[in-house]
Protein backbone atom coordinates (compact mmCIF):
# COMPACT_ATOMS: atom_id res chain seq x y z
CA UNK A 1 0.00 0.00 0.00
CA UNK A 2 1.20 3.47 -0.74
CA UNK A 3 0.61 6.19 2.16
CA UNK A 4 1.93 8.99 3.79
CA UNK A 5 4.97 7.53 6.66
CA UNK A 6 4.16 9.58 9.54
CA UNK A 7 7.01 9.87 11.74
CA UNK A 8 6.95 7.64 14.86
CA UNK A 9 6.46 9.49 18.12
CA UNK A 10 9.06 9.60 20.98
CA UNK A 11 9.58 7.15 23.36
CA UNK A 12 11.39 9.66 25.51
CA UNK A 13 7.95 10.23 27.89
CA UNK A 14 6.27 6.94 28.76
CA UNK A 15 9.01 4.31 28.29
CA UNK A 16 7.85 3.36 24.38
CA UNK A 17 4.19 3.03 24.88
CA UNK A 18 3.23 5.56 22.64
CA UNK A 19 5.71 3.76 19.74
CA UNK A 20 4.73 0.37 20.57
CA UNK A 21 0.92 1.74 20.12
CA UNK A 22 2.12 3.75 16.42
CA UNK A 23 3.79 0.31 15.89
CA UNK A 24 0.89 -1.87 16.39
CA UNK A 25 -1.44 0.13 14.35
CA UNK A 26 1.00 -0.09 11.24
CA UNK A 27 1.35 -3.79 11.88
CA UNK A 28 -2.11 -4.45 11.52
CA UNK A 29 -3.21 -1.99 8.67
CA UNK A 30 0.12 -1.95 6.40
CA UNK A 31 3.01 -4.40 7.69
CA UNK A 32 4.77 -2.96 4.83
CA UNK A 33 4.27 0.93 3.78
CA UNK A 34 5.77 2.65 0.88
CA UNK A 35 5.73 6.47 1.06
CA UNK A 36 6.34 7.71 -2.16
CA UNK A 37 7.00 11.52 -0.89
CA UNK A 38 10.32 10.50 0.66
CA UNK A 39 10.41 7.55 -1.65
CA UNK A 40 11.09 5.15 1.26
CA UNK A 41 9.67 1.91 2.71
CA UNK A 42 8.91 0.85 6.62
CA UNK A 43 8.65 -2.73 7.33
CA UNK A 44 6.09 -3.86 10.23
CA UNK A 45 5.58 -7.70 10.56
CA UNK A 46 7.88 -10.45 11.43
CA UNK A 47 7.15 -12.38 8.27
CA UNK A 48 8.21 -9.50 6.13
CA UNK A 49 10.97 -8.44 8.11
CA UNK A 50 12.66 -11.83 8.44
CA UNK A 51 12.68 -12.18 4.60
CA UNK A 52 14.30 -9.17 3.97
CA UNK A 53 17.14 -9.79 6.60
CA UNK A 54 17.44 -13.41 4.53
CA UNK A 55 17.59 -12.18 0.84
CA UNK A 56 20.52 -10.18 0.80
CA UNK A 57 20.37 -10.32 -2.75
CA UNK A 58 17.66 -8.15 -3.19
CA UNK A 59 17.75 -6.16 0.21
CA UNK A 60 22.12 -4.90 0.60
CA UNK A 61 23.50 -4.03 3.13
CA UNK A 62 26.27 -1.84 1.30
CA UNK A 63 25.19 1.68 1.52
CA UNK A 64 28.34 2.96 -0.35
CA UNK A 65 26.36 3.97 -3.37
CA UNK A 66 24.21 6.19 -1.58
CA UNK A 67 25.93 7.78 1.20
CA UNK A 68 29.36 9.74 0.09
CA UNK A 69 32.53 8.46 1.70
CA UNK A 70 33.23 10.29 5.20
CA UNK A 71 35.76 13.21 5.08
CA UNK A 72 36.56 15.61 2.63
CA UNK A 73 37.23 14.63 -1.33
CA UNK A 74 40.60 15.94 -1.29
CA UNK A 75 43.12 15.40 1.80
CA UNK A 76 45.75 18.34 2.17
CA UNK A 77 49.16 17.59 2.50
CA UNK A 78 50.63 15.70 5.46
CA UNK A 79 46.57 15.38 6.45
CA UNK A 80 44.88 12.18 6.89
CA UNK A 81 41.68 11.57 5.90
CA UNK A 82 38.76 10.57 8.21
CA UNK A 83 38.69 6.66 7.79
CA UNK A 84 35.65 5.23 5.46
CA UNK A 85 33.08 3.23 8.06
CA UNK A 86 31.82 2.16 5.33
CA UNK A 87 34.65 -0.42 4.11
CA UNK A 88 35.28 -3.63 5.62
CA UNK A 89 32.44 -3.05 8.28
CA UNK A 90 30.69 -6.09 8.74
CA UNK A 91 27.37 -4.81 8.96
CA UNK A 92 27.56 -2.55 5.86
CA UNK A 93 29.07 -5.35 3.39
CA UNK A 94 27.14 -7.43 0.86
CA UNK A 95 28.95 -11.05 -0.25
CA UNK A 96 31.52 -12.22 -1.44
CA UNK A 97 33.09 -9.56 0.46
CA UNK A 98 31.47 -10.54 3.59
CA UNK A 99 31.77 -14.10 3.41
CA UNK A 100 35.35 -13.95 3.62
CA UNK A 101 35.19 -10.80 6.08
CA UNK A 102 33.33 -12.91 8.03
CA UNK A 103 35.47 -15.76 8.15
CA UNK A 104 38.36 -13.57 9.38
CA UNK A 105 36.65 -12.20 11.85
CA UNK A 106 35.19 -15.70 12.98
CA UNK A 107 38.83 -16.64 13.16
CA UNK A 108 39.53 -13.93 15.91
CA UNK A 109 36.26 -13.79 18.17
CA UNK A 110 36.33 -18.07 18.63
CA UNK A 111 34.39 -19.44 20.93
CA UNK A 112 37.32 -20.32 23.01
CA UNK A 113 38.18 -16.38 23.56
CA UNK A 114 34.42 -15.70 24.04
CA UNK A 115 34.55 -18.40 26.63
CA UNK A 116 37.44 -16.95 27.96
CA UNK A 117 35.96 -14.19 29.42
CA UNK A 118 33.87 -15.82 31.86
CA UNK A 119 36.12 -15.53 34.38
CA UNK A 120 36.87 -11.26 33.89
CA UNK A 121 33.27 -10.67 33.10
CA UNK A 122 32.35 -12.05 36.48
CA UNK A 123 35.33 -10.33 38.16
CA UNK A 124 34.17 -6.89 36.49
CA UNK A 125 30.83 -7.35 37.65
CA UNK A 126 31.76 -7.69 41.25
CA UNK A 127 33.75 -5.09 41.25
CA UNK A 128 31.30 -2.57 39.74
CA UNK A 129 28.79 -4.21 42.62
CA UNK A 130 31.01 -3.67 45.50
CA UNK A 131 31.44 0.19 44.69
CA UNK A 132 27.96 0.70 44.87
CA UNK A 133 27.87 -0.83 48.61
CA UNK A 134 26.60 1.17 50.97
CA UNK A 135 25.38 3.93 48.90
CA UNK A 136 22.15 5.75 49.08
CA UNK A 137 21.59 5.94 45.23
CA UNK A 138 23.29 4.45 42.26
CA UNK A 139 22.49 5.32 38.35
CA UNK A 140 22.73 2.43 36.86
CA UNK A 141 24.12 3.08 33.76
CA UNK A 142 26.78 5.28 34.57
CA UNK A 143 27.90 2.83 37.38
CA UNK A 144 27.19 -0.75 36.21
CA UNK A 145 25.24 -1.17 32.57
CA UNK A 146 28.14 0.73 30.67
CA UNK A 147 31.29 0.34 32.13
CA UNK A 148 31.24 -3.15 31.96
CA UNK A 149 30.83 -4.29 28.53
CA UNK A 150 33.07 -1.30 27.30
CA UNK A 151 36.07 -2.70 29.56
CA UNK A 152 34.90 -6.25 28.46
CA UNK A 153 35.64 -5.52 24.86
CA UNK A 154 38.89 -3.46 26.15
CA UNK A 155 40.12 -6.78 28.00
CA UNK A 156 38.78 -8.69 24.67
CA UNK A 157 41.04 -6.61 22.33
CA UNK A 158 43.99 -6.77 24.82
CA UNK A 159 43.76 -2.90 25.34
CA UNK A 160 45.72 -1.58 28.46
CA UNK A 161 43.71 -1.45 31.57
CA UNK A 162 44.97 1.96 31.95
CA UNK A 163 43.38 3.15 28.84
CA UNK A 164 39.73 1.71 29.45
CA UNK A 165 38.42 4.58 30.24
CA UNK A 166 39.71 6.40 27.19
CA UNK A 167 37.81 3.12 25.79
CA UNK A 168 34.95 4.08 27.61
CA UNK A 169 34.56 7.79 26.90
CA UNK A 170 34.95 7.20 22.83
CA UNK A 171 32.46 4.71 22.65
CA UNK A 172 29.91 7.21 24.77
CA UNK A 173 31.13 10.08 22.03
CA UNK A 174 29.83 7.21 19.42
CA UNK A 175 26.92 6.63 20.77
CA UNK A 176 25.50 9.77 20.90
CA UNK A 177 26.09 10.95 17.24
CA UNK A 178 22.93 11.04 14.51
CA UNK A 179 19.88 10.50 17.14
CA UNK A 180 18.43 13.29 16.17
CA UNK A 181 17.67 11.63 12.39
CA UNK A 182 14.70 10.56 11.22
CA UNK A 183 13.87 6.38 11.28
CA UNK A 184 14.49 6.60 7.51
CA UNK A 185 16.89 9.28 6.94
CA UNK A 186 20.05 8.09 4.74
CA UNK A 187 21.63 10.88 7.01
CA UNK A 188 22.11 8.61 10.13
CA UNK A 189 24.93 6.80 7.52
CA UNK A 190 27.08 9.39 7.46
CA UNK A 191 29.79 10.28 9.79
CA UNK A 192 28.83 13.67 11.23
CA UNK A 193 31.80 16.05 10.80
CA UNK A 194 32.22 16.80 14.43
CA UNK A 195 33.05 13.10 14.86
CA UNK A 196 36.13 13.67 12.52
CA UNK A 197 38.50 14.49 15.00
CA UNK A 198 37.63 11.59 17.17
CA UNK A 199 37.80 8.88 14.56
CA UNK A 200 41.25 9.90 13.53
CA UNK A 201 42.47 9.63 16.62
CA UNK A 202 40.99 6.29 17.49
CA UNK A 203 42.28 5.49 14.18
CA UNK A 204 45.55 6.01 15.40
CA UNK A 205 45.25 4.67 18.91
CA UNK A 206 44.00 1.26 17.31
CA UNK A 207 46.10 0.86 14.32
CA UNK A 208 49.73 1.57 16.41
CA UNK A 209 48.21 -1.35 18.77
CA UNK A 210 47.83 -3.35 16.47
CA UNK A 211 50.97 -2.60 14.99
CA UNK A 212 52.44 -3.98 18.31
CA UNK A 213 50.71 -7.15 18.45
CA UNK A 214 51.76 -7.96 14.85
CA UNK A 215 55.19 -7.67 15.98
CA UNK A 216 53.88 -9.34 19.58
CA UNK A 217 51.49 -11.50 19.15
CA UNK A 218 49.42 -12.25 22.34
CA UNK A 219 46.23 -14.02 23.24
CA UNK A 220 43.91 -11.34 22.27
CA UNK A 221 41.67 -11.04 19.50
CA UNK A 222 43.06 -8.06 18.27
CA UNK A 223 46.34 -9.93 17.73
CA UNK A 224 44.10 -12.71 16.15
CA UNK A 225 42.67 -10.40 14.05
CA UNK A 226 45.96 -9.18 12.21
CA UNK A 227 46.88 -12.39 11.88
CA UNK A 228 43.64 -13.94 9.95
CA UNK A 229 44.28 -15.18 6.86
CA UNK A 230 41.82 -16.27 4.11
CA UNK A 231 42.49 -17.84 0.74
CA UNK A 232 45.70 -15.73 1.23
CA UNK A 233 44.43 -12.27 1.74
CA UNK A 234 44.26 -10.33 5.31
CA UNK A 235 42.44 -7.72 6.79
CA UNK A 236 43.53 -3.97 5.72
CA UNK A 237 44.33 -1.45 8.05
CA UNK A 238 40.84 0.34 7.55
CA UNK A 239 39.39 -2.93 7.87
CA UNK A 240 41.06 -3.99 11.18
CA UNK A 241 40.54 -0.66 12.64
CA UNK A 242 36.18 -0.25 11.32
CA UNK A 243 36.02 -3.97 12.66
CA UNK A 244 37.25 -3.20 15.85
CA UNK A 245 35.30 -0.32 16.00
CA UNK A 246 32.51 -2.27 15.30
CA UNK A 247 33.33 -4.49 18.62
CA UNK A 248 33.40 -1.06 20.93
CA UNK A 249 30.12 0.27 19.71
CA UNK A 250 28.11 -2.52 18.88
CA UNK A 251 29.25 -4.90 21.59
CA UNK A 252 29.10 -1.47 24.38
CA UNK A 253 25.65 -0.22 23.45
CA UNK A 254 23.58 -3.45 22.91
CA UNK A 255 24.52 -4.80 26.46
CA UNK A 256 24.44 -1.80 27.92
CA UNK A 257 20.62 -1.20 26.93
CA UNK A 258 19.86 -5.39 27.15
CA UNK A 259 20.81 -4.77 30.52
CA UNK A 260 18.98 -1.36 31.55
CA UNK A 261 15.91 -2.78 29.37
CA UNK A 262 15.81 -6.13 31.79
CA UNK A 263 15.76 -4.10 34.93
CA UNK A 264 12.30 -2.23 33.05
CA UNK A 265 10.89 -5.22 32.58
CA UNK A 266 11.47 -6.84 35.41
CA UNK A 267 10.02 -3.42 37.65
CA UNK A 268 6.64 -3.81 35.22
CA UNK A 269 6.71 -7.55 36.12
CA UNK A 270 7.22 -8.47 40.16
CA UNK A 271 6.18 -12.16 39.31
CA UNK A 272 8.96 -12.50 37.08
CA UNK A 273 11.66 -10.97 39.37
CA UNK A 274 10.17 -12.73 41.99
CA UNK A 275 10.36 -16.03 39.78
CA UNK A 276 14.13 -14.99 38.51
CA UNK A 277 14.70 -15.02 42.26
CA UNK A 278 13.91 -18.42 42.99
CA UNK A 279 15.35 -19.94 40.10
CA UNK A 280 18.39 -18.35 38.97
CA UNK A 281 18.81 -20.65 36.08
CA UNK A 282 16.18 -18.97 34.42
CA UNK A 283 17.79 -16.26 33.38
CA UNK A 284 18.62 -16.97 30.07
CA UNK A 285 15.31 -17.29 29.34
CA UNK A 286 14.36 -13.97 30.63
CA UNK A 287 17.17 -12.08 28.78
CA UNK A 288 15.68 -14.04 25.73
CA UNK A 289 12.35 -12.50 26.64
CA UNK A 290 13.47 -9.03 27.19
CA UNK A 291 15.48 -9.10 23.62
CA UNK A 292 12.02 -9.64 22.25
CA UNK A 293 9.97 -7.19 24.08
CA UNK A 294 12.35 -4.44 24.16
CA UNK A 295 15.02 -4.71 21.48
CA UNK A 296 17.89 -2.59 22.07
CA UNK A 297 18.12 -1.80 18.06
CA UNK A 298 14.50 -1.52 17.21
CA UNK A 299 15.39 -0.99 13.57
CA UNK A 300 17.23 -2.58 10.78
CA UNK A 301 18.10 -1.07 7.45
CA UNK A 302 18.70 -2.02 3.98
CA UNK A 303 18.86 -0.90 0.59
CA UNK A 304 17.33 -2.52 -2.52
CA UNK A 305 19.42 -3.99 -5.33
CA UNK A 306 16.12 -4.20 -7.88
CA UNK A 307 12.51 -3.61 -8.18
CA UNK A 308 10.82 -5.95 -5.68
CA UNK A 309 7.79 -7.14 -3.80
CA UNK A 310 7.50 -7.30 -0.12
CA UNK A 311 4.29 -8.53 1.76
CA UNK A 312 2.50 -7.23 -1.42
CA UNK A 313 4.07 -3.78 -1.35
CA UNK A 314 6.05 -3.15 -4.62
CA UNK A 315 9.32 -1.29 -3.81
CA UNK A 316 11.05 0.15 -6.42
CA UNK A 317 15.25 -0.41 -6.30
CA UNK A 318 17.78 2.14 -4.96
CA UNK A 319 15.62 3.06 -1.53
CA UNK A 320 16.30 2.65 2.23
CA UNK A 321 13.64 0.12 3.74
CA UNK A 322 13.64 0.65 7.20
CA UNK A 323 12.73 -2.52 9.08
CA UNK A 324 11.41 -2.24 12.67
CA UNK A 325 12.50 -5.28 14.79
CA UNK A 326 10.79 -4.13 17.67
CA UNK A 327 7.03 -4.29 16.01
CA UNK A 328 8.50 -7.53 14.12
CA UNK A 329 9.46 -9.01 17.93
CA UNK A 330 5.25 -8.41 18.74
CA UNK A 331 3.88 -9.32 16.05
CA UNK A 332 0.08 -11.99 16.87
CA UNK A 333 1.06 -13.76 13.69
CA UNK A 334 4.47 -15.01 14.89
CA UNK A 335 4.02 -14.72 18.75
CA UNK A 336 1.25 -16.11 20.89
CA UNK A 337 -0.03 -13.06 23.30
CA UNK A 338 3.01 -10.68 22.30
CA UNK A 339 2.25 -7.65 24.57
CA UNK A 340 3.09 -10.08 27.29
CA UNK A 341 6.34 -10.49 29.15
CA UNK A 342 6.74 -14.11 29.25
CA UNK A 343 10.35 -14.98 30.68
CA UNK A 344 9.21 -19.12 29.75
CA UNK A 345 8.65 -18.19 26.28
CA UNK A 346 9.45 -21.03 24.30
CA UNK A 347 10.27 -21.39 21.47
CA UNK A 348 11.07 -17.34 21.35
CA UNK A 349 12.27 -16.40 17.47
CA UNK A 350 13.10 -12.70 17.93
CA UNK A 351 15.21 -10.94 15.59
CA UNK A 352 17.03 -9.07 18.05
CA UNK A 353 20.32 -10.19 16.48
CA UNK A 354 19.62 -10.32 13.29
CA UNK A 355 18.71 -13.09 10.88
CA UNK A 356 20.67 -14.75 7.46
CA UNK A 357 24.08 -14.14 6.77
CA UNK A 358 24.23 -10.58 9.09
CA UNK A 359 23.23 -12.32 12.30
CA UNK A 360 25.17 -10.52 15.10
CA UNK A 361 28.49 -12.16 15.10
CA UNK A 362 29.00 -11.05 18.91
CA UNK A 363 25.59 -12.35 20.10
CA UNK A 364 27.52 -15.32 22.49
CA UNK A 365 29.28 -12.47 24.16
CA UNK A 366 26.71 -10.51 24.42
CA UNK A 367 24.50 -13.09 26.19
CA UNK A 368 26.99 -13.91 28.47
CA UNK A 369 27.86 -10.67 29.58
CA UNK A 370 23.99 -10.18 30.12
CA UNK A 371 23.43 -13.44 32.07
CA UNK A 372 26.80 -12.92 34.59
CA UNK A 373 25.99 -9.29 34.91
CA UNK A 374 21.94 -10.41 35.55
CA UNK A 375 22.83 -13.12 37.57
CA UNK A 376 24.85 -11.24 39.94
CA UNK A 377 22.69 -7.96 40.65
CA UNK A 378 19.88 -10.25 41.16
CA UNK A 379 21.48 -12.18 43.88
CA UNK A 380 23.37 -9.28 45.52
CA UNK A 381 20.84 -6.60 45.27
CA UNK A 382 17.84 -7.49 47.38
CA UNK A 383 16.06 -4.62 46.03
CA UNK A 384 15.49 -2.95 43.29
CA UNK A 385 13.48 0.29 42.98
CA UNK A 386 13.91 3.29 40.87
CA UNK A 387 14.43 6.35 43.24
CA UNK A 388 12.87 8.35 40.01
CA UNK A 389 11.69 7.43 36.73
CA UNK A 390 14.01 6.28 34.03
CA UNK A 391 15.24 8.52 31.47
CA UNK A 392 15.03 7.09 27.75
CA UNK A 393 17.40 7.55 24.31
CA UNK A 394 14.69 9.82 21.84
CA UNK A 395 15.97 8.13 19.12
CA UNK A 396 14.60 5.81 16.53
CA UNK A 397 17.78 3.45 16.67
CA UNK A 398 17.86 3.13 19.99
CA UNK A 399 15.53 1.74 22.70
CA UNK A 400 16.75 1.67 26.16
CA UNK A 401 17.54 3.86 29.07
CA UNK A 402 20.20 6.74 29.27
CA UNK A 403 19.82 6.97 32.85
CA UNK A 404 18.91 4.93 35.97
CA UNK A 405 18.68 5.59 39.27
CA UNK A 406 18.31 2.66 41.99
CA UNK A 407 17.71 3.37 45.43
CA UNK A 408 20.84 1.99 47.45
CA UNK A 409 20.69 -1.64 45.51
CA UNK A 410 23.47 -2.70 47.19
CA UNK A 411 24.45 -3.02 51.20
């Protein structure tokens, strides 16, 4: 169907009611919408949405042809230019390219390092718990939610402990850049110029580490990943440097709302905290269920390759479709009573992470982190009540909290 795409209201207010209401109503009337004024497409239903996250032939994920390379066209002398996001990012690369991307990657982040971990994510954790003993209020994400997966990926990547915090503080710059764009605005793409700056010197920071573990190798996945090798060919120095950048802000902000978005949840539903409670060994299944009612990326984009059809909707090629996973996660036709938090859900399909050949490479890490980090606050925090109300991201690519504050959790 062909209509007008209003623009969806904030979630900054009432936690995402309003959305998930906007949401619903274009689920049921028009899981896919074309809006010819902007010449763009929004995606609805989980059907619909899960095919075009599988046919990467027809929906790309390579926005190079429609979003201009980052930094200027011509570099002065003795000037670098700001590096291209768009090359040898994962995320943003159609096959063959990301097959074999992939595969070097996959060589570096092994389960064994993921597994690794266990131990220092569980150490972190009780470290960030013990400095909130005793206090009369914590916020949450400033104390806990952030600083953990940020120094996780640090430890992951074999960065200094010493420079975590510079760690910490880029991938906050990161996160904040392009909210203010619309849900399907090519603009969100680009790198905004104040960013510049920033980049270049992360670009730096990263690349002369990595420098150093090619001429001393450790057991880090940094080290790993100059070292990959694929039918002959290695990473690039843009490559190794977007990838890893890829780690700090993907890997940072995901767990860092998973975790702020479980503690909603949980507030809305005493049974379940009371039920996570008595059986610690459900919380896997909760995180599961909090993925799917409150994705931390409630959007995925892609670009078409040709003229196609999508739940009836002809979409012509050459135009952002904007794909929201968080009306996909509640959608009756795929999920039975969706509006309800259900930490038993079983089976529980979300698309949180993706689906086809871009499903999150980082999702085992991810879920760990969640589960320790869970696990812990649950049994050292015997309550949990927000001394005011939450304060939400306004921004369509992000759904989660910005700021928490807990009534002494802890002691």
């Amino acid at each position: 169907m062909t209509e007008t795409v209003t623009g969806p209201p904030s979630n900054t207010a009432d936690g995402g009611r309003a959305l998930r209401k906007w949401l619903a109503g274009n689920r049921r009337d028009n899981p896919v919408l074309w809006d010819e004024t902007s010449r763009s497409c929004q995606v609805f239903g989980f059907a619909e949405t899960q095919r075009m996250l599988k046919d990467a032939e027809t929906f790309s994920s390579d926005f190079s042809r429609l979003i201009p390379a980052p930094g200027p066209a011509e570099t002065a002398p003795g000037e670098r230019p700001v590096p291209n996001l768009l090359k040898g990012h994962l995320s943003v690369t159609d096959p063959p390219r990301h097959h074999k991307l992939r595969k070097l990657v996959g060589q570096a982040l092994t389960p064994r390092a993921v597994l690794g971990l266990e131990k220092k994510i569980t150490e972190l954790t009780a470290g960030l718990l013990e400095a909130m003993e005793g206090r009369d209020e914590v916020e949450m994400v400033s104390g806990f939610f952030n600083p953990l997966p940020v120094f996780v990926i640090a430890e992951l990547l074999g960065v200094p402990a010493a420079d975590h915090a510079m760690f910490r503080g880029w991938a906050d710059a990161l996160v904040s850049a392009n909210h203010d764009a619309g849900a399907v605005d090519a603009s969100r793409l680009q790198v905004p110029e104040t960013m510049a700056a920033l980049l270049l010197e992360m670009e730096s920071y990263i690349l002369d580490h990595a420098a150093h573990r090619r001429r001393n190798p450790s057991d880090d996945v940094l080290s790993r990943l100059v070292a990959a090798e694929v039918e002959g060919e290695r990473l690039s120095e843009n490559e190794v440097f977007t990838i890893t950048l890829m780690m700090l802000l993907a890997g940072h902000i995901s767990t860092t709302l998973l975790l702020g978005n479980s503690l909603v949840c949980l507030d809305a539903n005493p049974g379940a905290l009371a039920a996570l409670r008595a059986d610690p060994a459900a919380v896997p299944g909760a995180l599961e269920e909090v993925l799917r009612y409150s994705p931390p990326a409630p959007l995925a984009y892609r670009l078409t390759n040709r003229d196609t059809t999508l739940g009836g909707v002809d979409i012509p090629a050459d135009v952002m479709v904007a794909s929201w996973v968080l009306s996909a996660n509640h959608d009756e036709r795929q999920f039975t009573d969706p509006e309800t938090f259900d930490i038993t859900r079983s089976p529980n399909p979300h698309l949180s992470f993706g689906h086809g050949i871009h499903f999150c490479i980082g999702a085992p890490l991810g879920r760990m982190e969640a589960r320790i980090a869970l696990s812990m606050l649950l049994e050292r925090c015997g309550r949990l009540r927000f001394a005011e109300a939450p304060v939400y991201y306004d921004s369509p690519t992000i759904f989660g909290v910005k700021r928490m504050v807990l009534s002494s959790p802890v002691g």
